[in-house]
Protein backbone atom coordinates (compact mmCIF):
# COMPACT_ATOMS: atom_id res chain seq x y z
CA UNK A 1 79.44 160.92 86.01
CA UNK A 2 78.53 157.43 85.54
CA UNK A 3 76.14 156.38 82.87
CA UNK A 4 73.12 154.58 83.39
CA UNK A 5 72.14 151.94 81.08
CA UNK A 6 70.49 148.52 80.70
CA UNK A 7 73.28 146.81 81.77
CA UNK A 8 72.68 148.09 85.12
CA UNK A 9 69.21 145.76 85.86
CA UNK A 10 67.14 147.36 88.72
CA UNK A 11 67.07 143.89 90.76
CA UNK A 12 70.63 143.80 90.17
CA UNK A 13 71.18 147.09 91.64
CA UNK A 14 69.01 146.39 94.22
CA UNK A 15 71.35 143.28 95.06
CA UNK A 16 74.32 145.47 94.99
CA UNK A 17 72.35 148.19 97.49
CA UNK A 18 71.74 145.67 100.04
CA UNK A 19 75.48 144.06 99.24
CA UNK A 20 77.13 147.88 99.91
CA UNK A 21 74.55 149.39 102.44
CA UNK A 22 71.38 147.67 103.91
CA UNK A 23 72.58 145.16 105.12
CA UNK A 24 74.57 147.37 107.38
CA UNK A 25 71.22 149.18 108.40
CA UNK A 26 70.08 148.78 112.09
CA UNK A 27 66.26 147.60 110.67
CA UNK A 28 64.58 146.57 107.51
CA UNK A 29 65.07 149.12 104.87
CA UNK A 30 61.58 151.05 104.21
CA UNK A 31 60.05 150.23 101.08
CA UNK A 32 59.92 154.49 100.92
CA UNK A 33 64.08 154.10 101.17
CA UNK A 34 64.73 152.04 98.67
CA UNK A 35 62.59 153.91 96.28
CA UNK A 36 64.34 157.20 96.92
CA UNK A 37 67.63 155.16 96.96
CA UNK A 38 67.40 153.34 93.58
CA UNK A 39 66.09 156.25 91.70
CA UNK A 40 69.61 158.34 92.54
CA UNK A 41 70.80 155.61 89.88
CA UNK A 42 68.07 156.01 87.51
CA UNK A 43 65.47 152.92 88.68
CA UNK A 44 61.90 154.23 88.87
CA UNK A 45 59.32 153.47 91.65
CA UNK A 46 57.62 150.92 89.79
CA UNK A 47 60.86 148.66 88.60
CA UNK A 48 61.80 148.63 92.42
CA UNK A 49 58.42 147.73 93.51
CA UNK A 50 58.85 144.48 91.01
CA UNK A 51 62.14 143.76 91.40
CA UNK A 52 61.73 143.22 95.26
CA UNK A 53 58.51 141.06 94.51
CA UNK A 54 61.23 138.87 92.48
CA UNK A 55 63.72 138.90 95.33
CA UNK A 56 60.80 137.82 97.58
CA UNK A 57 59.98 135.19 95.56
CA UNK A 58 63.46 133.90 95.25
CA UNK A 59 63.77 133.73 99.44
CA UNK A 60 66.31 136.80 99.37
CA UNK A 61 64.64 139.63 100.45
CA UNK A 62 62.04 139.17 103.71
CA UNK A 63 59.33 141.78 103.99
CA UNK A 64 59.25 143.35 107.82
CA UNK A 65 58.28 145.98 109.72
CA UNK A 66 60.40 149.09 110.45
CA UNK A 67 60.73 150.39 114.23
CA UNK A 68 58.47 152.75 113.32
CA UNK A 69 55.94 150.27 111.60
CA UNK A 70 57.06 150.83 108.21
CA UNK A 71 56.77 148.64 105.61
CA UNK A 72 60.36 147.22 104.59
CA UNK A 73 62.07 144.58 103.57
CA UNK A 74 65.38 142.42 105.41
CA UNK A 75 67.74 139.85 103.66
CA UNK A 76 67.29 136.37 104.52
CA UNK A 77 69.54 134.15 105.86
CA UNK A 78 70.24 133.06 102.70
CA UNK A 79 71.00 136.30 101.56
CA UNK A 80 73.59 136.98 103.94
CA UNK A 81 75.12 133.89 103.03
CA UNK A 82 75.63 134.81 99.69
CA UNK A 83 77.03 138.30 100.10
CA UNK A 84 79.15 137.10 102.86
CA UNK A 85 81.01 134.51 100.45
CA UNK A 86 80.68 137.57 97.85
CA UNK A 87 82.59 139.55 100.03
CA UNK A 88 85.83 137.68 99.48
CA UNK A 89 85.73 137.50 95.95
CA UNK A 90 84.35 141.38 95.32
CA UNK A 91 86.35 143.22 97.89
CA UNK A 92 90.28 140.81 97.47
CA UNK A 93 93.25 143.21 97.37
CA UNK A 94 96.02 140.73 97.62
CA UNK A 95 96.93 139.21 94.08
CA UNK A 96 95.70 135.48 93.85
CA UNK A 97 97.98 132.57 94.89
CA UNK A 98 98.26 129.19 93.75
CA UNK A 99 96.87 126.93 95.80
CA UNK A 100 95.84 124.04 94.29
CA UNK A 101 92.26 123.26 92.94
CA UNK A 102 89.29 121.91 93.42
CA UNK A 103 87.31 119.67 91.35
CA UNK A 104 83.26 118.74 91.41
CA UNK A 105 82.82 115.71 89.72
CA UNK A 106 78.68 115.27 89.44
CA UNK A 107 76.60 112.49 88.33
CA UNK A 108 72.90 113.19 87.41
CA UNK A 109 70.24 110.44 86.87
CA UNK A 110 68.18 110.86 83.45
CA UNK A 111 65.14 111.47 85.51
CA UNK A 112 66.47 114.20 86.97
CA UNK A 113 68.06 115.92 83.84
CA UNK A 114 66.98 118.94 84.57
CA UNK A 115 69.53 119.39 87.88
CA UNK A 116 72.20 118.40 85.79
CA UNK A 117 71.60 121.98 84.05
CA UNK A 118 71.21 123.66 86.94
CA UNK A 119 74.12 122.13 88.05
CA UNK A 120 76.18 123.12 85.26
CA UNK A 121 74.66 126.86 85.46
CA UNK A 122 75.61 127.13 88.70
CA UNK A 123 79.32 125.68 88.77
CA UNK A 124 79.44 128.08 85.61
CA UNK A 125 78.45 131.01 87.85
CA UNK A 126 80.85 130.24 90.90
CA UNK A 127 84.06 130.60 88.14
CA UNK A 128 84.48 126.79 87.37
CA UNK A 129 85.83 126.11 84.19
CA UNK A 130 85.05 122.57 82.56
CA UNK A 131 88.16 119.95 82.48
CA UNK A 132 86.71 116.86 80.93
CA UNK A 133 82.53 116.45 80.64
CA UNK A 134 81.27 116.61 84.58
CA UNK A 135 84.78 117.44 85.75
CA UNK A 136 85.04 121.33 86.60
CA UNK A 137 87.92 122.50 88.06
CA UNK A 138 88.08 125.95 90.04
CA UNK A 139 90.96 127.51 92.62
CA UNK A 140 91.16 125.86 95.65
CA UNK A 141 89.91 128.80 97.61
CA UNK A 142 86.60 128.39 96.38
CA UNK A 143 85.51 125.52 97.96
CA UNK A 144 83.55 126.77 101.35
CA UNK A 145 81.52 128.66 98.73
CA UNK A 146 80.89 126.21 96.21
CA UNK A 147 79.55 124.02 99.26
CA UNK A 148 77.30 126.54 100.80
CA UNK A 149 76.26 127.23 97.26
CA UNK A 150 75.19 123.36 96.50
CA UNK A 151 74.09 122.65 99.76
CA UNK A 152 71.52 125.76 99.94
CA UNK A 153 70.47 124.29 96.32
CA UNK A 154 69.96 120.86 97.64
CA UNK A 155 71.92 119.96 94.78
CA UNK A 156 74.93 118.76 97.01
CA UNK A 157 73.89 114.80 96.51
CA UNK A 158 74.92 114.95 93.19
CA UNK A 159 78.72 116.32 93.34
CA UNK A 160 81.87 114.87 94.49
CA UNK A 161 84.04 117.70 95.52
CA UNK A 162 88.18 117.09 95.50
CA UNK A 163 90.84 119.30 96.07
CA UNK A 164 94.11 118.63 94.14
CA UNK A 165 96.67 119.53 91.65
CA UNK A 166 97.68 119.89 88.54
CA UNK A 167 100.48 117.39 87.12
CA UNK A 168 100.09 117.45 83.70
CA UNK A 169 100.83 116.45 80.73
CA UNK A 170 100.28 119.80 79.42
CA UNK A 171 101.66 123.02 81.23
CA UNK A 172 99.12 124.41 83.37
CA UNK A 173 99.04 127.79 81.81
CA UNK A 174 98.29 125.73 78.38
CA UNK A 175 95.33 123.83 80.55
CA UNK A 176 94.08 127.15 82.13
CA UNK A 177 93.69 128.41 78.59
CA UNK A 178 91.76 125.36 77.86
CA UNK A 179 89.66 125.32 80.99
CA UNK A 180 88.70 128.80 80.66
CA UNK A 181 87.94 131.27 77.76
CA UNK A 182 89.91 133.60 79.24
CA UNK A 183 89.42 135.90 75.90
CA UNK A 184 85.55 136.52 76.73
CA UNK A 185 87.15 137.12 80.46
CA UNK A 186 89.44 139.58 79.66
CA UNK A 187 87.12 141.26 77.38
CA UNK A 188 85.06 141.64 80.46
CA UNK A 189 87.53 143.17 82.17
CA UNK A 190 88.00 145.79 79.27
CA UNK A 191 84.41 147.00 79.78
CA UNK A 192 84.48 147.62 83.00
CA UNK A 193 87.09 149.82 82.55
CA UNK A 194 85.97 151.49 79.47
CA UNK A 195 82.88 152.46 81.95
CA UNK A 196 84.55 153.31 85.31
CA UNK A 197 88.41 154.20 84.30
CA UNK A 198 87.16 157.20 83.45
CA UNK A 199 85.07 157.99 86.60
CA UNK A 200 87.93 157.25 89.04
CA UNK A 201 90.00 159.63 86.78
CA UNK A 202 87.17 162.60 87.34
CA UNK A 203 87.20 162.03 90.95
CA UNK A 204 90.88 162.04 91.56
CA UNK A 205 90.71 165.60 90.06
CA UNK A 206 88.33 166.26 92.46
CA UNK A 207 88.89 167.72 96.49
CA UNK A 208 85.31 167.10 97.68
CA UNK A 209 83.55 164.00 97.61
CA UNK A 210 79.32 164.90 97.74
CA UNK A 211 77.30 161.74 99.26
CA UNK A 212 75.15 161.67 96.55
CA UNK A 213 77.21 162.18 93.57
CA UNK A 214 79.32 159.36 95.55
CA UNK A 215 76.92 157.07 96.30
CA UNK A 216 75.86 156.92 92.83
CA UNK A 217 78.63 155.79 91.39
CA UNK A 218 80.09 154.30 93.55
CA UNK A 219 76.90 151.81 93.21
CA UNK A 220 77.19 151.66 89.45
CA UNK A 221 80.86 150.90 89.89
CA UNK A 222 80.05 147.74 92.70
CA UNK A 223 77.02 146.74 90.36
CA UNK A 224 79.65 146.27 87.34
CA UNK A 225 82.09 144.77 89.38
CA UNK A 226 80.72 142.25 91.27
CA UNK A 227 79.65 140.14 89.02
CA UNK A 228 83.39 140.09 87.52
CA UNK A 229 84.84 137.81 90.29
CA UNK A 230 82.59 134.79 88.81
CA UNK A 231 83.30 135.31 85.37
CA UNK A 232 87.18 135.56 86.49
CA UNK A 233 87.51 132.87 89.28
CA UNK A 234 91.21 134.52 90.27
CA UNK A 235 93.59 132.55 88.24
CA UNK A 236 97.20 133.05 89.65
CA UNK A 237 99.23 135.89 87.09
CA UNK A 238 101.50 133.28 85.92
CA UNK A 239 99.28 131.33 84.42
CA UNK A 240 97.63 134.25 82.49
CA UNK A 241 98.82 136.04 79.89
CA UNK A 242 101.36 138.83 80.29
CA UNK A 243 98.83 141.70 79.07
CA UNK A 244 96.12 140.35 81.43
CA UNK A 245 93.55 143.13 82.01
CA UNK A 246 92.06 141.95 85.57
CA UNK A 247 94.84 143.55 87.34
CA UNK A 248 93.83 146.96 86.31
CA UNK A 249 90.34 146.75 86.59
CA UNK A 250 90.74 145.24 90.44
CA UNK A 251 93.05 148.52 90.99
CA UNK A 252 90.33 150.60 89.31
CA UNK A 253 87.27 149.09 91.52
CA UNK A 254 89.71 148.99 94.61
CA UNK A 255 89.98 152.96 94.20
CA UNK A 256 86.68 153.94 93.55
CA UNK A 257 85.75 151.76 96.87
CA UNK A 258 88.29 153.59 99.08
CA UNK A 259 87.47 156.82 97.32
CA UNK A 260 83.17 156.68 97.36
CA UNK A 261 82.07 154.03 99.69
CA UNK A 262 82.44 156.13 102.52
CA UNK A 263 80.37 159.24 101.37
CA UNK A 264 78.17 157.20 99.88
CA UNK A 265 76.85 155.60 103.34
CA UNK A 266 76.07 158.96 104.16
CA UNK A 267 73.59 159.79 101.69
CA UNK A 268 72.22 156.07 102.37
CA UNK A 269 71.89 156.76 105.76
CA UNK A 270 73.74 153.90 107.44
């Protein structure tokens, strides 16, 4: 169903494997697992082998022992960290309220210039959009994340967080659209469902749901997806505008999850 193609990067999918399935596995996942796993979405042996020596090296993926003394590998800490903040972003059902905003104000000494780039990267990749230079402004509900997020950095020194709201002098809708390109957002949104719209729509003429025909797109799907939620940080509806795509693409997502996840945990065997 699904296409495989570069936009689906094997440590990415890797990422979203472990997000959707291993870390629900009772051990480390065999190194012999995740090989047979990642190529039902195209990845060969070698680009797995690589990609988890990257996630290694990056303190996400711990290499351990299986029951049986198999090689494997185990999220860190860390790692559970992040998908557990990721959860409430990827997997939200309810529409997004308005409540309020937080702020990260950060000042960077010129010695250590390059943090204030990381620091930028990283507010980037949370959802913040930029209000004034080093004032970026997100949803309110983002806050516990942002803080795990620049504390695990060590970055956290350098950031005044505030929660607040907006009281002009400009609308907020007319700020949002400021704040935000919300034209490269929604074009986002437009892709994903130019790749998956049509894969819910084969399904839902479907009666049986195979575990491996499942699981593999039901990976591709999560892999496109979660990255979404940071690019769109969950802006309430009214202050979008009226043909906003991310509703549809959340009820897209939504449906292949209920439809796949499921029957895709059998054929990964947790």
């Amino acid at each position: 169903m699904a296409d495989v193609s570069d936009q689906h990067a094997p440590r990415s999918l890797i990422v979203t494997f472990y997000g959707a399935y291993g870390r629900f596995a009772t051990g480390p996942v065999p190194v012999a697992e995740l090989i047979r796993l990642l190529a039902a979405v195209g990845v060969d042996a070698p680009s797995v082998r690589s990609s988890v020596s990257r996630l290694k090296r990056r303190g996400l993926l711990l290499p351990a022992r299986t029951a049986a003394g198999a090689a494997g590998y185990a999220l860190s800490p860390d790692a559970r960290q992040l998908l557990d903040d990721g959860d409430r972003r990827v997997y939200a059902t309810a529409p997004p309220k308005d409540e309020g905003w937080v702020l990260a104000v950060f000042s960077v000494p010129e010695s250590e210039r390059q943090k204030r780039h990381v620091l930028r990267s990283r507010l980037a990749g949370l959802g913040f959009g930029t209000a004034a230079p080093g004032v970026w402004i997100a949803p309110a509900r983002l806050y516990e994340e942002t803080r795990h997020t620049l504390e695990r950095l060590g970055l956290d020194p350098y950031v005044d967080l505030f929660r607040g709201e907006h009281l002009g002098f400009a609308p907020t809708g007319e700020a949002v659209a400021r704040w935000w390109d919300l034209a490269a957002v929604a074009a986002r949104h437009e892709e994903f469902l130019d790749r998956h719209a049509g894969v819910l729509r084969a399904w839902e003429s479907r009666e049986d749901t195979p575990s491996e025909e499942a699981y593999r797109d039901y990976l591709l799907a999560l892999d496109s997806w979660r990255h979404l939620p940071y690019a769109d940080p969950g802006l309430p509806p009214e202050l979008l505008p009226g043909d906003w795509p991310g509703a549809r693409s959340a009820a897209v997502f939504q449906a292949l999850h209920e439809r796949l996840r499921d029957a895709g945990a059998r054929f990964a065997g947790v």
